[in-house]
C-alpha atoms as a PDB file:
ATOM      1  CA  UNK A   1     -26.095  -9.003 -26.612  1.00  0.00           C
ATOM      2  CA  UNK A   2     -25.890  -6.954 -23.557  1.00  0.00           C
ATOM      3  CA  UNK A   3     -28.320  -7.709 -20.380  1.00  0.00           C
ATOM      4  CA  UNK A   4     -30.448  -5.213 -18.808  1.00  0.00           C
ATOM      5  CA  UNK A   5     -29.919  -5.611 -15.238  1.00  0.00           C
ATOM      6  CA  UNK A   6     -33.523  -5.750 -12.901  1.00  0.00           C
ATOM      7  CA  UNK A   7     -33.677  -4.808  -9.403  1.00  0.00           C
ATOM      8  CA  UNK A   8     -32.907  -8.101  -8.651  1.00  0.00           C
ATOM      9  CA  UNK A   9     -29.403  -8.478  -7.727  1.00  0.00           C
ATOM     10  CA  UNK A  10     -27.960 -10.856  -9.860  1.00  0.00           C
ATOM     11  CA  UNK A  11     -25.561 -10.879 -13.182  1.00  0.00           C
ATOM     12  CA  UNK A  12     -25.614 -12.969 -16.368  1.00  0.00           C
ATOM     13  CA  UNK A  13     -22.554 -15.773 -16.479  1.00  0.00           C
ATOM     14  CA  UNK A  14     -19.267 -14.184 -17.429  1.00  0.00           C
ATOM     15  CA  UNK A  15     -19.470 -16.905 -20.613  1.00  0.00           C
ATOM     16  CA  UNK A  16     -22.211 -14.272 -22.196  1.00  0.00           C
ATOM     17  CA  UNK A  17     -19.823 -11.625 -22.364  1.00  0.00           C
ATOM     18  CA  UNK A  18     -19.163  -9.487 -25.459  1.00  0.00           C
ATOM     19  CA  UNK A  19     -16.027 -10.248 -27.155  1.00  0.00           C
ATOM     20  CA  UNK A  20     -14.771  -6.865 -25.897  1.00  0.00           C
ATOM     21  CA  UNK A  21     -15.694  -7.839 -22.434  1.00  0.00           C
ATOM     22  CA  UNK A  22     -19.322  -5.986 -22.215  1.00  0.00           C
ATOM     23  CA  UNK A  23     -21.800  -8.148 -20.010  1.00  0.00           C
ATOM     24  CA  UNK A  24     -24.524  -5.469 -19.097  1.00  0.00           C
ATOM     25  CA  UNK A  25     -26.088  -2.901 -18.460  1.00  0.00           C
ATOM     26  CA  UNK A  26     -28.160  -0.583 -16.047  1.00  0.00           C
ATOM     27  CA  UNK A  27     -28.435  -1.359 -12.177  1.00  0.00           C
ATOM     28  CA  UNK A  28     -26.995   0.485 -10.113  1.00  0.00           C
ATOM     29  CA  UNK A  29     -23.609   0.879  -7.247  1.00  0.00           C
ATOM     30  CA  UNK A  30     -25.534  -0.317  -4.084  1.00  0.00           C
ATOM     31  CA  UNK A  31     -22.505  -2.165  -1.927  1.00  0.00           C
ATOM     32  CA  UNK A  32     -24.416  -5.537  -2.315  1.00  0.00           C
ATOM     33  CA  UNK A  33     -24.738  -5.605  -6.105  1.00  0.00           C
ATOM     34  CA  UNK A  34     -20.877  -4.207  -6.402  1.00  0.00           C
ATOM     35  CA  UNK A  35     -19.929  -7.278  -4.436  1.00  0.00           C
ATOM     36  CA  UNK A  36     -21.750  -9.502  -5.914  1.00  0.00           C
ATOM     37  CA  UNK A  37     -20.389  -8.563  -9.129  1.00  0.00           C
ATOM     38  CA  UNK A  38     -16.864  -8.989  -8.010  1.00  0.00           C
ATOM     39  CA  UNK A  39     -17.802 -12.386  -6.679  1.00  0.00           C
ATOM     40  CA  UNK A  40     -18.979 -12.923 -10.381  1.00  0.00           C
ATOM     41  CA  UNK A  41     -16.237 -12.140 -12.217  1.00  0.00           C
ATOM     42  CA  UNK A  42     -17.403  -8.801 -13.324  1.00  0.00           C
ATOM     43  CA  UNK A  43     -16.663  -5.088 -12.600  1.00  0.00           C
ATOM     44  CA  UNK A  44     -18.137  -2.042 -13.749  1.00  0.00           C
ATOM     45  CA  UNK A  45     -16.411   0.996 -15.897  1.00  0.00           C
ATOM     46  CA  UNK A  46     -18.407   3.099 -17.666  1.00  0.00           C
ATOM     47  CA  UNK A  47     -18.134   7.060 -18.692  1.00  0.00           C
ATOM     48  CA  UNK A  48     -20.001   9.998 -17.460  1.00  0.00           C
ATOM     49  CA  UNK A  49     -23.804  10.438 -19.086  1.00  0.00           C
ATOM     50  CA  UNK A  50     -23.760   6.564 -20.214  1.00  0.00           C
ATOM     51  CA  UNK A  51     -25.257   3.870 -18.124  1.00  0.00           C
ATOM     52  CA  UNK A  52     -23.645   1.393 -15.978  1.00  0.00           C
ATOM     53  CA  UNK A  53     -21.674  -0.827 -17.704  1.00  0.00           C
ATOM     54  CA  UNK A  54     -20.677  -4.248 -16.444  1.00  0.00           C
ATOM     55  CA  UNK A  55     -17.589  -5.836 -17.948  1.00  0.00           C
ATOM     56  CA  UNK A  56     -16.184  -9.575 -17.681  1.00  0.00           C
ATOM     57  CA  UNK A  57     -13.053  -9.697 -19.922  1.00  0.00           C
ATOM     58  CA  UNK A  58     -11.348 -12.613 -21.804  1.00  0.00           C
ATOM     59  CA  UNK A  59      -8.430 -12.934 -21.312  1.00  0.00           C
ATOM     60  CA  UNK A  60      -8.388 -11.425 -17.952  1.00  0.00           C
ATOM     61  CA  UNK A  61      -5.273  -9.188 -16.502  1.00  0.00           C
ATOM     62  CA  UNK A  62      -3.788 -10.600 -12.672  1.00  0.00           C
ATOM     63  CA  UNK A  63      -0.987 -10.250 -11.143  1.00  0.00           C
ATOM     64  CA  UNK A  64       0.245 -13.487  -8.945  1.00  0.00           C
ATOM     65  CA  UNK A  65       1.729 -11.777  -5.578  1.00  0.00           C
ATOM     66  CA  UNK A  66       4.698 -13.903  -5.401  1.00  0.00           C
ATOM     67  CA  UNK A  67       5.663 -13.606  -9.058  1.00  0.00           C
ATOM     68  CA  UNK A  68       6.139  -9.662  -8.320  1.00  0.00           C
ATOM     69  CA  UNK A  69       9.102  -8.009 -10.396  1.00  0.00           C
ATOM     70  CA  UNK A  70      11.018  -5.028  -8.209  1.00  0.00           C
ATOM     71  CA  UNK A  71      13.307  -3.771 -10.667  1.00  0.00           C
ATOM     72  CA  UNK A  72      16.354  -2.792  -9.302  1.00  0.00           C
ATOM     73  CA  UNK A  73      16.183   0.902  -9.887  1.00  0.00           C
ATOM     74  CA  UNK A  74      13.585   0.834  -7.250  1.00  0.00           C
ATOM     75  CA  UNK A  75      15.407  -0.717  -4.415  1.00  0.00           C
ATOM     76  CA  UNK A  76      17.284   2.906  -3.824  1.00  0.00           C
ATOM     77  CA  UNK A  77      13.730   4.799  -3.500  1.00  0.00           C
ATOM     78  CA  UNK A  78      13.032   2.030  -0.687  1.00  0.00           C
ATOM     79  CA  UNK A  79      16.577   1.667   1.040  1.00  0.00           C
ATOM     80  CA  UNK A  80      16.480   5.648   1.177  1.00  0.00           C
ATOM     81  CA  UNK A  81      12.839   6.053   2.464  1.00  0.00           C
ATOM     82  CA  UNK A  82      12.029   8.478  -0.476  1.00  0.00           C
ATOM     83  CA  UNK A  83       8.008   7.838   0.182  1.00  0.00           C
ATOM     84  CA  UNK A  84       5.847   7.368   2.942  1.00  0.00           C
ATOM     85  CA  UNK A  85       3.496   4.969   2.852  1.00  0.00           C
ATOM     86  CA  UNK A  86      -0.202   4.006   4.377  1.00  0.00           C
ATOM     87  CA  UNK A  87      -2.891   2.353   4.317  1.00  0.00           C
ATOM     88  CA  UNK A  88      -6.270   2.974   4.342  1.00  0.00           C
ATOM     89  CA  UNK A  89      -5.623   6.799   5.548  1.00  0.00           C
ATOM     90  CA  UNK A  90      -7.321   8.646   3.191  1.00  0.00           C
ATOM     91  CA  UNK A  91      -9.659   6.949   0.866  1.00  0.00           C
ATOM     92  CA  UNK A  92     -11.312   9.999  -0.342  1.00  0.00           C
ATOM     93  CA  UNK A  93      -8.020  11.579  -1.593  1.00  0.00           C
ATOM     94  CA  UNK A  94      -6.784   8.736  -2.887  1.00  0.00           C
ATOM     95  CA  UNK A  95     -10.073   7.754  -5.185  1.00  0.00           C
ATOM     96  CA  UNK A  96     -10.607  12.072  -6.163  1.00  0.00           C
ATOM     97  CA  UNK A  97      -7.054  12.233  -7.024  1.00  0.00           C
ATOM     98  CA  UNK A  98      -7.318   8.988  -9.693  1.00  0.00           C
ATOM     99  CA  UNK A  99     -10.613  10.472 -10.674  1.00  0.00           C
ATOM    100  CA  UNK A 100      -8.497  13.633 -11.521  1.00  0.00           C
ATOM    101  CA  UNK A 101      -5.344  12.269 -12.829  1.00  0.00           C
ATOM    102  CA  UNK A 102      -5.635  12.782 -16.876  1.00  0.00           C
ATOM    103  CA  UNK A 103      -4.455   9.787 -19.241  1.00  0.00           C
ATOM    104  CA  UNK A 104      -2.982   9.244 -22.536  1.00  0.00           C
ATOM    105  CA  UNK A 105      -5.315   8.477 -24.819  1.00  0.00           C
ATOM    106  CA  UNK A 106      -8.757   9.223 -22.401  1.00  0.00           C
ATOM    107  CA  UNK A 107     -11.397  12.317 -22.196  1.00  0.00           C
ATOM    108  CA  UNK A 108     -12.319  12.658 -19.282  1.00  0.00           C
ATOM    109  CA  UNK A 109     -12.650   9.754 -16.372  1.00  0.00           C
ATOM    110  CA  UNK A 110     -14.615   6.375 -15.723  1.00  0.00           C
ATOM    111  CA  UNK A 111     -14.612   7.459 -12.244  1.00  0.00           C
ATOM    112  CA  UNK A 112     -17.656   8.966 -12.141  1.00  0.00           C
ATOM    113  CA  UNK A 113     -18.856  10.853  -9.170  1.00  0.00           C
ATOM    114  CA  UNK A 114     -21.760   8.330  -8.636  1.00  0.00           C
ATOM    115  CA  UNK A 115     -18.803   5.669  -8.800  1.00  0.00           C
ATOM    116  CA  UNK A 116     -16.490   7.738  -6.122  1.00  0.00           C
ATOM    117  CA  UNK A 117     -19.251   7.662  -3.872  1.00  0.00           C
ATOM    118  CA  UNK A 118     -20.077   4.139  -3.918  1.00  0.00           C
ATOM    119  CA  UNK A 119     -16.686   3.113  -3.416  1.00  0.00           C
ATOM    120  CA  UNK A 120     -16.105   5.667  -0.506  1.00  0.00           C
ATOM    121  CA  UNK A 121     -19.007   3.625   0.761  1.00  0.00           C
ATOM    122  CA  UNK A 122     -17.440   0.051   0.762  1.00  0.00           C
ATOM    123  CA  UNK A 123     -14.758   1.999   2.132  1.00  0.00           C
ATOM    124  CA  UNK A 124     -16.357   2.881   5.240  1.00  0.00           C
ATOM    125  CA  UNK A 125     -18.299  -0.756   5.054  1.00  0.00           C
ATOM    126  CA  UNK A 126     -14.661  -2.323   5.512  1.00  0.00           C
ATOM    127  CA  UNK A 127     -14.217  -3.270   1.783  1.00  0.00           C
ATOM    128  CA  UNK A 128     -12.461  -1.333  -0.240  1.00  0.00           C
ATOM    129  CA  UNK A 129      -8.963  -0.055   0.953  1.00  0.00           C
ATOM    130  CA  UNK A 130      -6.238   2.388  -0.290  1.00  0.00           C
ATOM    131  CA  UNK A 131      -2.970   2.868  -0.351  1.00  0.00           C
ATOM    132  CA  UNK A 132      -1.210   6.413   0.083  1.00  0.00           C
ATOM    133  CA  UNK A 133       2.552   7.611  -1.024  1.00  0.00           C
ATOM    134  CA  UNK A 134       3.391  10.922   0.583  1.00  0.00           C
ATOM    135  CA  UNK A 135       6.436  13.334   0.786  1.00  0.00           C
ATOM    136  CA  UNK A 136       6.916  15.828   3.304  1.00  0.00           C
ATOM    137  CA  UNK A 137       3.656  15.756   4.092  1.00  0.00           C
ATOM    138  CA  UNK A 138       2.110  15.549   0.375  1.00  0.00           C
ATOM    139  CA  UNK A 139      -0.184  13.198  -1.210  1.00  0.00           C
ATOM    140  CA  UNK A 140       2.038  12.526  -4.570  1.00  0.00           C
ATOM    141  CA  UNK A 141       0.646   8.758  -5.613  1.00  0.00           C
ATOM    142  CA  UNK A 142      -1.824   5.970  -4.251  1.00  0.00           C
ATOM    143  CA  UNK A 143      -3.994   3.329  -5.420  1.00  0.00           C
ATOM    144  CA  UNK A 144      -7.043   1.849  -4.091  1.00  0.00           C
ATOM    145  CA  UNK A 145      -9.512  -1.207  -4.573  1.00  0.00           C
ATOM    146  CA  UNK A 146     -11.558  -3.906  -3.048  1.00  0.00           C
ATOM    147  CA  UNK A 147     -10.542  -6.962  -1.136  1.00  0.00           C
ATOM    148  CA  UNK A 148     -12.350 -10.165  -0.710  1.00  0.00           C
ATOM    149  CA  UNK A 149     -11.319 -13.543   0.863  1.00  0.00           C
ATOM    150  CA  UNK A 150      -7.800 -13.759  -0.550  1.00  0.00           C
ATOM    151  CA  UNK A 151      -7.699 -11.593  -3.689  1.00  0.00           C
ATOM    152  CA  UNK A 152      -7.783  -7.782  -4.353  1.00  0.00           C
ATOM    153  CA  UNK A 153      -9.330  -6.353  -7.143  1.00  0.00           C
ATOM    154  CA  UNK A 154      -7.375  -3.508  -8.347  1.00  0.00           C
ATOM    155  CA  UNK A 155      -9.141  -0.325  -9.350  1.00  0.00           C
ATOM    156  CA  UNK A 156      -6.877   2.606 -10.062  1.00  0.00           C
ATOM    157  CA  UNK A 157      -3.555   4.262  -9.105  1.00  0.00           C
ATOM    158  CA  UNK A 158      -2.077   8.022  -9.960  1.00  0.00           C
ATOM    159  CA  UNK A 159       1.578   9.305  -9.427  1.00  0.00           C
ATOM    160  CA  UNK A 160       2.332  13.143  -9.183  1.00  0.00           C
ATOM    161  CA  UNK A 161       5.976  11.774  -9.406  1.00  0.00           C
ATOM    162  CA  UNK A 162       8.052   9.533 -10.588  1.00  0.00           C
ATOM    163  CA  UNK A 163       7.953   5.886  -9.025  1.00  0.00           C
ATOM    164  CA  UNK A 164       5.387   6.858  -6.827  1.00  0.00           C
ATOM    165  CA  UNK A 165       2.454   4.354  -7.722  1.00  0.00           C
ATOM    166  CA  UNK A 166       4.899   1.997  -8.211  1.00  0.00           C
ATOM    167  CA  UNK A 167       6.355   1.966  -4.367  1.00  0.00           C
ATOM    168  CA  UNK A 168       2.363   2.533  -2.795  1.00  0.00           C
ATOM    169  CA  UNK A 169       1.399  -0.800  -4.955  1.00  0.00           C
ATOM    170  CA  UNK A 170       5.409  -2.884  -4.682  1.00  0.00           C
ATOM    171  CA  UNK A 171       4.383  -1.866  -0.729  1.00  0.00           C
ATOM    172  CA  UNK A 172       0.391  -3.639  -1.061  1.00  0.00           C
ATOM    173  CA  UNK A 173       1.894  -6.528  -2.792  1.00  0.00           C
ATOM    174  CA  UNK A 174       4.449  -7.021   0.068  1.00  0.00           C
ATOM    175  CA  UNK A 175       1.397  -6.747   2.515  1.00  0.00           C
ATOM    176  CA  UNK A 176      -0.356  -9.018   0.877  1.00  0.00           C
ATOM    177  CA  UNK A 177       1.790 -11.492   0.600  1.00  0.00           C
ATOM    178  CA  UNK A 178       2.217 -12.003   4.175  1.00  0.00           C
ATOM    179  CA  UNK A 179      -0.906 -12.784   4.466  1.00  0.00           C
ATOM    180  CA  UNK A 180      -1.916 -15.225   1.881  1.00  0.00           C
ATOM    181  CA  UNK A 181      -3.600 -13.745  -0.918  1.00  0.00           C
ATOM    182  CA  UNK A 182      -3.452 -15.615  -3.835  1.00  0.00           C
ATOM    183  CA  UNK A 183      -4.232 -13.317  -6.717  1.00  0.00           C
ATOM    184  CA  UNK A 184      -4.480  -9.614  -7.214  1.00  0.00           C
ATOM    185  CA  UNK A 185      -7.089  -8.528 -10.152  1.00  0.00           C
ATOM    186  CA  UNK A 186      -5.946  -5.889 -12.466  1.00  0.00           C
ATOM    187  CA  UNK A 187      -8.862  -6.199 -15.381  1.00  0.00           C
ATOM    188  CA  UNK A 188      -6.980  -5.085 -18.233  1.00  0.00           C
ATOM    189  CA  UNK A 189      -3.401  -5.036 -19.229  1.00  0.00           C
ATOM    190  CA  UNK A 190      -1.656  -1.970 -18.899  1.00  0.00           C
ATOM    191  CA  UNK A 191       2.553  -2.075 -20.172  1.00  0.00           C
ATOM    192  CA  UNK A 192       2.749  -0.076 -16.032  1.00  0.00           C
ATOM    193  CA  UNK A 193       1.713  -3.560 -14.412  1.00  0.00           C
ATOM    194  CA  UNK A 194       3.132  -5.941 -17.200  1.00  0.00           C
ATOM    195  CA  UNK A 195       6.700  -4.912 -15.956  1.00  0.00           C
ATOM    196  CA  UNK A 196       6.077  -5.900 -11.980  1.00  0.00           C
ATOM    197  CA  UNK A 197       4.447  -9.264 -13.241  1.00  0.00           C
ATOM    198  CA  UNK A 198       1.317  -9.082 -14.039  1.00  0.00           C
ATOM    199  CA  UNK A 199       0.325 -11.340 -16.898  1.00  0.00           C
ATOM    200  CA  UNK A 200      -2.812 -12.364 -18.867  1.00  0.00           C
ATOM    201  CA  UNK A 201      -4.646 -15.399 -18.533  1.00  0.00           C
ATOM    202  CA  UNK A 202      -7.437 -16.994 -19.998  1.00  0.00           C
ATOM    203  CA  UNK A 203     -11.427 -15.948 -18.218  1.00  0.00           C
ATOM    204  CA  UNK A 204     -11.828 -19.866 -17.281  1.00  0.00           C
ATOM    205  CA  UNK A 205      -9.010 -19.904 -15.668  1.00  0.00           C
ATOM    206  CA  UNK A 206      -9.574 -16.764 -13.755  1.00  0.00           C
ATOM    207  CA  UNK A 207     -13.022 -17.785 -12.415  1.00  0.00           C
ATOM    208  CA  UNK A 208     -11.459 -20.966 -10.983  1.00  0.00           C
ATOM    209  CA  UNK A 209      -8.774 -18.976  -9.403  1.00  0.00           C
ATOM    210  CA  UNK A 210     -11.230 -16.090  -8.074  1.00  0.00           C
ATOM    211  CA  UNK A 211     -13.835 -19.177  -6.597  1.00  0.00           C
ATOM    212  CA  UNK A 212     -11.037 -20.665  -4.674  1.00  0.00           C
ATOM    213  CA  UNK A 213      -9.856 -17.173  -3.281  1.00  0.00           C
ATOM    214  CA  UNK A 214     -13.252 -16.420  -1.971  1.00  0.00           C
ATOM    215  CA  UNK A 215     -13.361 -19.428   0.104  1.00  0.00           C
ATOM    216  CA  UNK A 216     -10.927 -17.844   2.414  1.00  0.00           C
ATOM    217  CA  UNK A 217     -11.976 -15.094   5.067  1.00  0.00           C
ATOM    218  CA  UNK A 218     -11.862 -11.579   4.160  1.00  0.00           C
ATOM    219  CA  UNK A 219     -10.423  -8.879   5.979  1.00  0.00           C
ATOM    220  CA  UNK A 220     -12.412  -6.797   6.326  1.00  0.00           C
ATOM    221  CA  UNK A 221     -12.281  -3.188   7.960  1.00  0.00           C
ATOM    222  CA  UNK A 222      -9.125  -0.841   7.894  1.00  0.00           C
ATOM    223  CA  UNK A 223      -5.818  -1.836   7.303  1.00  0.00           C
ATOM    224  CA  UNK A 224      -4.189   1.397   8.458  1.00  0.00           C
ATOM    225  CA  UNK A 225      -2.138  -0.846  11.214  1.00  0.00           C
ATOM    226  CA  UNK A 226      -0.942  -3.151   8.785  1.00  0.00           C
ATOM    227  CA  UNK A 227       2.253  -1.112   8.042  1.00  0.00           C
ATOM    228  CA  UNK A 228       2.858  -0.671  11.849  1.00  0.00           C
ATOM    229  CA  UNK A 229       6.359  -0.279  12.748  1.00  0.00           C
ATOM    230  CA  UNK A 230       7.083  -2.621  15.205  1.00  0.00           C
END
Protein backbone atom coordinates (compact mmCIF):
# COMPACT_ATOMS: atom_id res chain seq x y z
CA UNK A 1 0.00 0.00 0.00
CA UNK A 2 1.28 3.25 -1.16
CA UNK A 3 1.03 6.55 1.21
CA UNK A 4 -0.49 9.69 0.18
CA UNK A 5 1.85 12.27 1.20
CA UNK A 6 0.06 15.59 3.27
CA UNK A 7 1.51 18.92 3.34
CA UNK A 8 3.24 17.92 6.17
CA UNK A 9 6.72 17.13 5.40
CA UNK A 10 7.35 13.85 6.45
CA UNK A 11 7.67 10.14 4.75
CA UNK A 12 6.46 6.70 5.86
CA UNK A 13 9.56 4.27 7.17
CA UNK A 14 11.48 2.80 4.27
CA UNK A 15 10.28 -0.83 6.00
CA UNK A 16 6.62 0.00 4.30
CA UNK A 17 7.95 -0.04 0.99
CA UNK A 18 6.47 -2.01 -1.92
CA UNK A 19 8.39 -4.97 -2.85
CA UNK A 20 9.34 -3.09 -6.04
CA UNK A 21 10.54 -0.25 -3.97
CA UNK A 22 7.23 2.12 -4.19
CA UNK A 23 6.75 4.07 -0.78
CA UNK A 24 4.36 6.98 -1.91
CA UNK A 25 2.83 9.15 -3.46
CA UNK A 26 1.82 12.89 -4.15
CA UNK A 27 3.72 15.89 -2.40
CA UNK A 28 5.57 17.75 -4.09
CA UNK A 29 9.77 18.92 -5.03
CA UNK A 30 10.03 21.83 -2.46
CA UNK A 31 14.05 21.67 -1.44
CA UNK A 32 12.99 20.78 2.20
CA UNK A 33 10.81 17.75 1.46
CA UNK A 34 13.57 16.51 -1.33
CA UNK A 35 16.03 16.54 1.53
CA UNK A 36 14.24 15.16 3.85
CA UNK A 37 13.54 12.34 1.71
CA UNK A 38 17.14 11.68 1.02
CA UNK A 39 17.77 11.81 4.73
CA UNK A 40 15.02 9.01 4.76
CA UNK A 41 16.21 6.70 2.57
CA UNK A 42 13.95 7.58 -0.24
CA UNK A 43 14.13 9.36 -3.66
CA UNK A 44 11.66 10.20 -6.09
CA UNK A 45 11.35 8.94 -9.98
CA UNK A 46 8.34 9.11 -11.53
CA UNK A 47 7.19 9.73 -15.42
CA UNK A 48 5.62 12.66 -17.03
CA UNK A 49 1.53 13.01 -16.38
CA UNK A 50 1.83 10.53 -13.21
CA UNK A 51 2.22 11.78 -9.73
CA UNK A 52 5.19 11.93 -7.61
CA UNK A 53 6.44 8.83 -6.80
CA UNK A 54 8.65 8.12 -3.82
CA UNK A 55 10.81 5.01 -3.94
CA UNK A 56 12.92 3.19 -1.07
CA UNK A 57 14.42 0.03 -2.70
CA UNK A 58 15.52 -3.36 -1.21
CA UNK A 59 18.27 -4.25 -1.91
CA UNK A 60 19.69 -0.89 -2.45
CA UNK A 61 22.54 -0.05 -5.28
CA UNK A 62 26.03 1.96 -3.65
CA UNK A 63 29.06 2.24 -4.65
CA UNK A 64 31.91 2.28 -1.70
CA UNK A 65 34.48 5.15 -2.96
CA UNK A 66 37.51 3.26 -2.15
CA UNK A 67 36.39 -0.03 -3.68
CA UNK A 68 36.31 1.95 -7.19
CA UNK A 69 37.37 -0.29 -10.30
CA UNK A 70 39.43 1.93 -13.16
CA UNK A 71 39.82 -0.52 -15.75
CA UNK A 72 42.85 -0.22 -17.45
CA UNK A 73 41.61 0.83 -20.82
CA UNK A 74 40.79 4.02 -19.13
CA UNK A 75 44.09 5.02 -17.74
CA UNK A 76 45.17 6.19 -21.54
CA UNK A 77 41.96 8.63 -21.80
CA UNK A 78 43.41 10.14 -18.38
CA UNK A 79 47.32 10.00 -18.98
CA UNK A 80 46.44 11.73 -22.46
CA UNK A 81 43.97 14.41 -21.13
CA UNK A 82 41.28 13.27 -23.70
CA UNK A 83 38.40 15.17 -21.44
CA UNK A 84 38.10 18.13 -19.53
CA UNK A 85 36.61 18.04 -16.51
CA UNK A 86 34.51 20.40 -13.88
CA UNK A 87 32.60 20.77 -11.40
CA UNK A 88 29.66 22.39 -10.66
CA UNK A 89 29.98 24.65 -14.02
CA UNK A 90 26.97 24.11 -15.60
CA UNK A 91 24.21 22.45 -13.77
CA UNK A 92 21.56 23.32 -16.16
CA UNK A 93 23.32 21.60 -19.12
CA UNK A 94 24.31 18.91 -17.37
CA UNK A 95 20.62 17.94 -15.81
CA UNK A 96 18.74 19.06 -19.69
CA UNK A 97 21.23 16.99 -21.40
CA UNK A 98 20.36 13.60 -19.05
CA UNK A 99 16.79 14.70 -19.37
CA UNK A 100 17.44 14.40 -23.20
CA UNK A 101 19.70 11.52 -23.50
CA UNK A 102 17.29 8.50 -24.83
CA UNK A 103 17.73 4.88 -23.19
CA UNK A 104 17.40 1.36 -24.07
CA UNK A 105 14.46 0.10 -23.05
CA UNK A 106 12.66 3.77 -21.82
CA UNK A 107 9.89 6.22 -23.53
CA UNK A 108 10.53 9.13 -22.77
CA UNK A 109 12.36 10.52 -19.34
CA UNK A 110 11.78 10.50 -15.42
CA UNK A 111 13.31 13.80 -15.54
CA UNK A 112 10.50 15.71 -15.70
CA UNK A 113 10.60 19.39 -16.21
CA UNK A 114 8.99 19.99 -12.72
CA UNK A 115 11.95 17.62 -11.51
CA UNK A 116 14.79 19.72 -13.58
CA UNK A 117 13.65 22.66 -11.92
CA UNK A 118 13.70 21.55 -8.47
CA UNK A 119 17.00 20.20 -8.72
CA UNK A 120 18.41 23.39 -10.51
CA UNK A 121 17.08 24.79 -7.28
CA UNK A 122 19.16 22.74 -4.68
CA UNK A 123 21.67 23.58 -7.10
CA UNK A 124 21.72 27.13 -6.53
CA UNK A 125 20.79 26.31 -2.59
CA UNK A 126 24.40 24.62 -2.46
CA UNK A 127 23.08 20.98 -2.69
CA UNK A 128 23.10 19.38 -5.58
CA UNK A 129 26.35 19.47 -7.76
CA UNK A 130 27.46 18.32 -11.28
CA UNK A 131 30.05 17.15 -12.97
CA UNK A 132 30.97 18.21 -16.69
CA UNK A 133 33.29 16.27 -19.46
CA UNK A 134 34.09 18.57 -22.34
CA UNK A 135 36.21 18.48 -25.60
CA UNK A 136 37.35 21.36 -27.39
CA UNK A 137 35.04 23.28 -25.90
CA UNK A 138 31.91 20.75 -26.03
CA UNK A 139 29.70 19.42 -23.45
CA UNK A 140 30.00 15.49 -24.52
CA UNK A 141 29.12 13.69 -20.88
CA UNK A 142 28.35 14.70 -17.12
CA UNK A 143 26.52 13.56 -14.23
CA UNK A 144 24.97 15.29 -11.42
CA UNK A 145 23.33 14.67 -7.87
CA UNK A 146 22.98 15.67 -4.32
CA UNK A 147 25.46 15.63 -1.51
CA UNK A 148 24.86 15.44 2.14
CA UNK A 149 27.25 14.99 5.15
CA UNK A 150 29.52 12.33 3.65
CA UNK A 151 27.54 10.55 0.92
CA UNK A 152 26.31 11.55 -2.61
CA UNK A 153 23.29 10.43 -3.98
CA UNK A 154 23.70 9.78 -7.56
CA UNK A 155 21.03 10.92 -9.97
CA UNK A 156 21.92 10.59 -13.62
CA UNK A 157 24.82 10.71 -16.12
CA UNK A 158 24.80 10.90 -20.25
CA UNK A 159 27.84 10.39 -22.65
CA UNK A 160 27.77 11.81 -26.30
CA UNK A 161 30.99 9.62 -26.52
CA UNK A 162 32.60 6.93 -25.60
CA UNK A 163 34.10 6.81 -21.93
CA UNK A 164 32.87 10.04 -21.28
CA UNK A 165 30.51 9.48 -18.15
CA UNK A 166 32.81 7.16 -17.10
CA UNK A 167 35.98 9.74 -16.69
CA UNK A 168 33.33 12.87 -15.29
CA UNK A 169 32.15 10.15 -12.48
CA UNK A 170 36.08 7.94 -12.08
CA UNK A 171 37.01 12.02 -11.63
CA UNK A 172 33.90 12.64 -8.61
CA UNK A 173 34.90 9.46 -7.03
CA UNK A 174 38.59 10.61 -6.86
CA UNK A 175 37.23 13.96 -5.35
CA UNK A 176 35.42 12.41 -3.06
CA UNK A 177 37.61 10.34 -1.73
CA UNK A 178 39.89 12.92 -0.56
CA UNK A 179 37.60 14.10 1.39
CA UNK A 180 35.97 11.40 3.32
CA UNK A 181 32.83 10.35 1.96
CA UNK A 182 31.88 7.14 2.86
CA UNK A 183 29.27 5.98 0.40
CA UNK A 184 28.01 7.14 -2.93
CA UNK A 185 24.10 6.18 -3.63
CA UNK A 186 23.31 4.86 -6.98
CA UNK A 187 19.47 3.50 -6.31
CA UNK A 188 19.35 0.83 -8.71
CA UNK A 189 21.82 -1.41 -10.36
CA UNK A 190 22.78 -0.62 -13.68
CA UNK A 191 25.66 -3.40 -15.50
CA UNK A 192 27.49 0.74 -16.34
CA UNK A 193 28.21 1.11 -12.44
CA UNK A 194 28.49 -2.70 -11.54
CA UNK A 195 31.88 -2.70 -13.51
CA UNK A 196 33.59 0.45 -11.42
CA UNK A 197 32.32 -1.28 -8.11
CA UNK A 198 29.26 -0.61 -7.28
CA UNK A 199 27.47 -3.47 -5.58
CA UNK A 200 24.08 -4.25 -3.96
CA UNK A 201 23.37 -4.44 -0.47
CA UNK A 202 20.65 -5.17 1.65
CA UNK A 203 18.00 -1.69 2.67
CA UNK A 204 18.98 -2.31 6.55
CA UNK A 205 22.16 -2.12 5.91
CA UNK A 206 21.98 0.93 3.79
CA UNK A 207 20.01 3.02 6.33
CA UNK A 208 22.73 2.31 8.93
CA UNK A 209 25.34 3.33 6.52
CA UNK A 210 23.34 6.56 5.20
CA UNK A 211 22.59 7.60 9.31
CA UNK A 212 26.22 7.48 10.04
CA UNK A 213 27.15 9.54 6.82
CA UNK A 214 24.82 12.28 7.75
CA UNK A 215 26.44 12.84 10.99
CA UNK A 216 29.30 14.41 9.21
CA UNK A 217 29.17 18.11 7.80
CA UNK A 218 28.05 18.71 4.40
CA UNK A 219 29.59 20.71 1.89
CA UNK A 220 27.66 22.61 0.88
CA UNK A 221 27.81 25.34 -2.00
CA UNK A 222 29.91 24.96 -5.30
CA UNK A 223 32.58 22.75 -5.82
CA UNK A 224 33.82 24.33 -9.04
CA UNK A 225 37.42 24.90 -7.14
CA UNK A 226 37.68 21.50 -6.14
CA UNK A 227 39.53 20.42 -9.35
CA UNK A 228 41.87 23.50 -9.04
CA UNK A 229 45.16 22.99 -10.50
CA UNK A 230 47.52 23.81 -8.09
Amino acid sequence: MLYWLSNDLNFPPVEEAEEWGGIALGGDLSPDRLLLAYCSGIFPWYDEGQPIIWHAPDPRFVMFPERLKVSRSMRPIFNQKKFDITLDTDFRQVITACQQTRRRGQQGTWITDEMLEAYCYLHKLGYAHSVEVWQKGQLLGGLYGVSLGSIFFGESMFSKVSNASKAGFITLVWELQKRGFSLIDSQVHTPHLESMGAEEIPRSDYMELLNQALEAPSFQGSWSHWLDKK
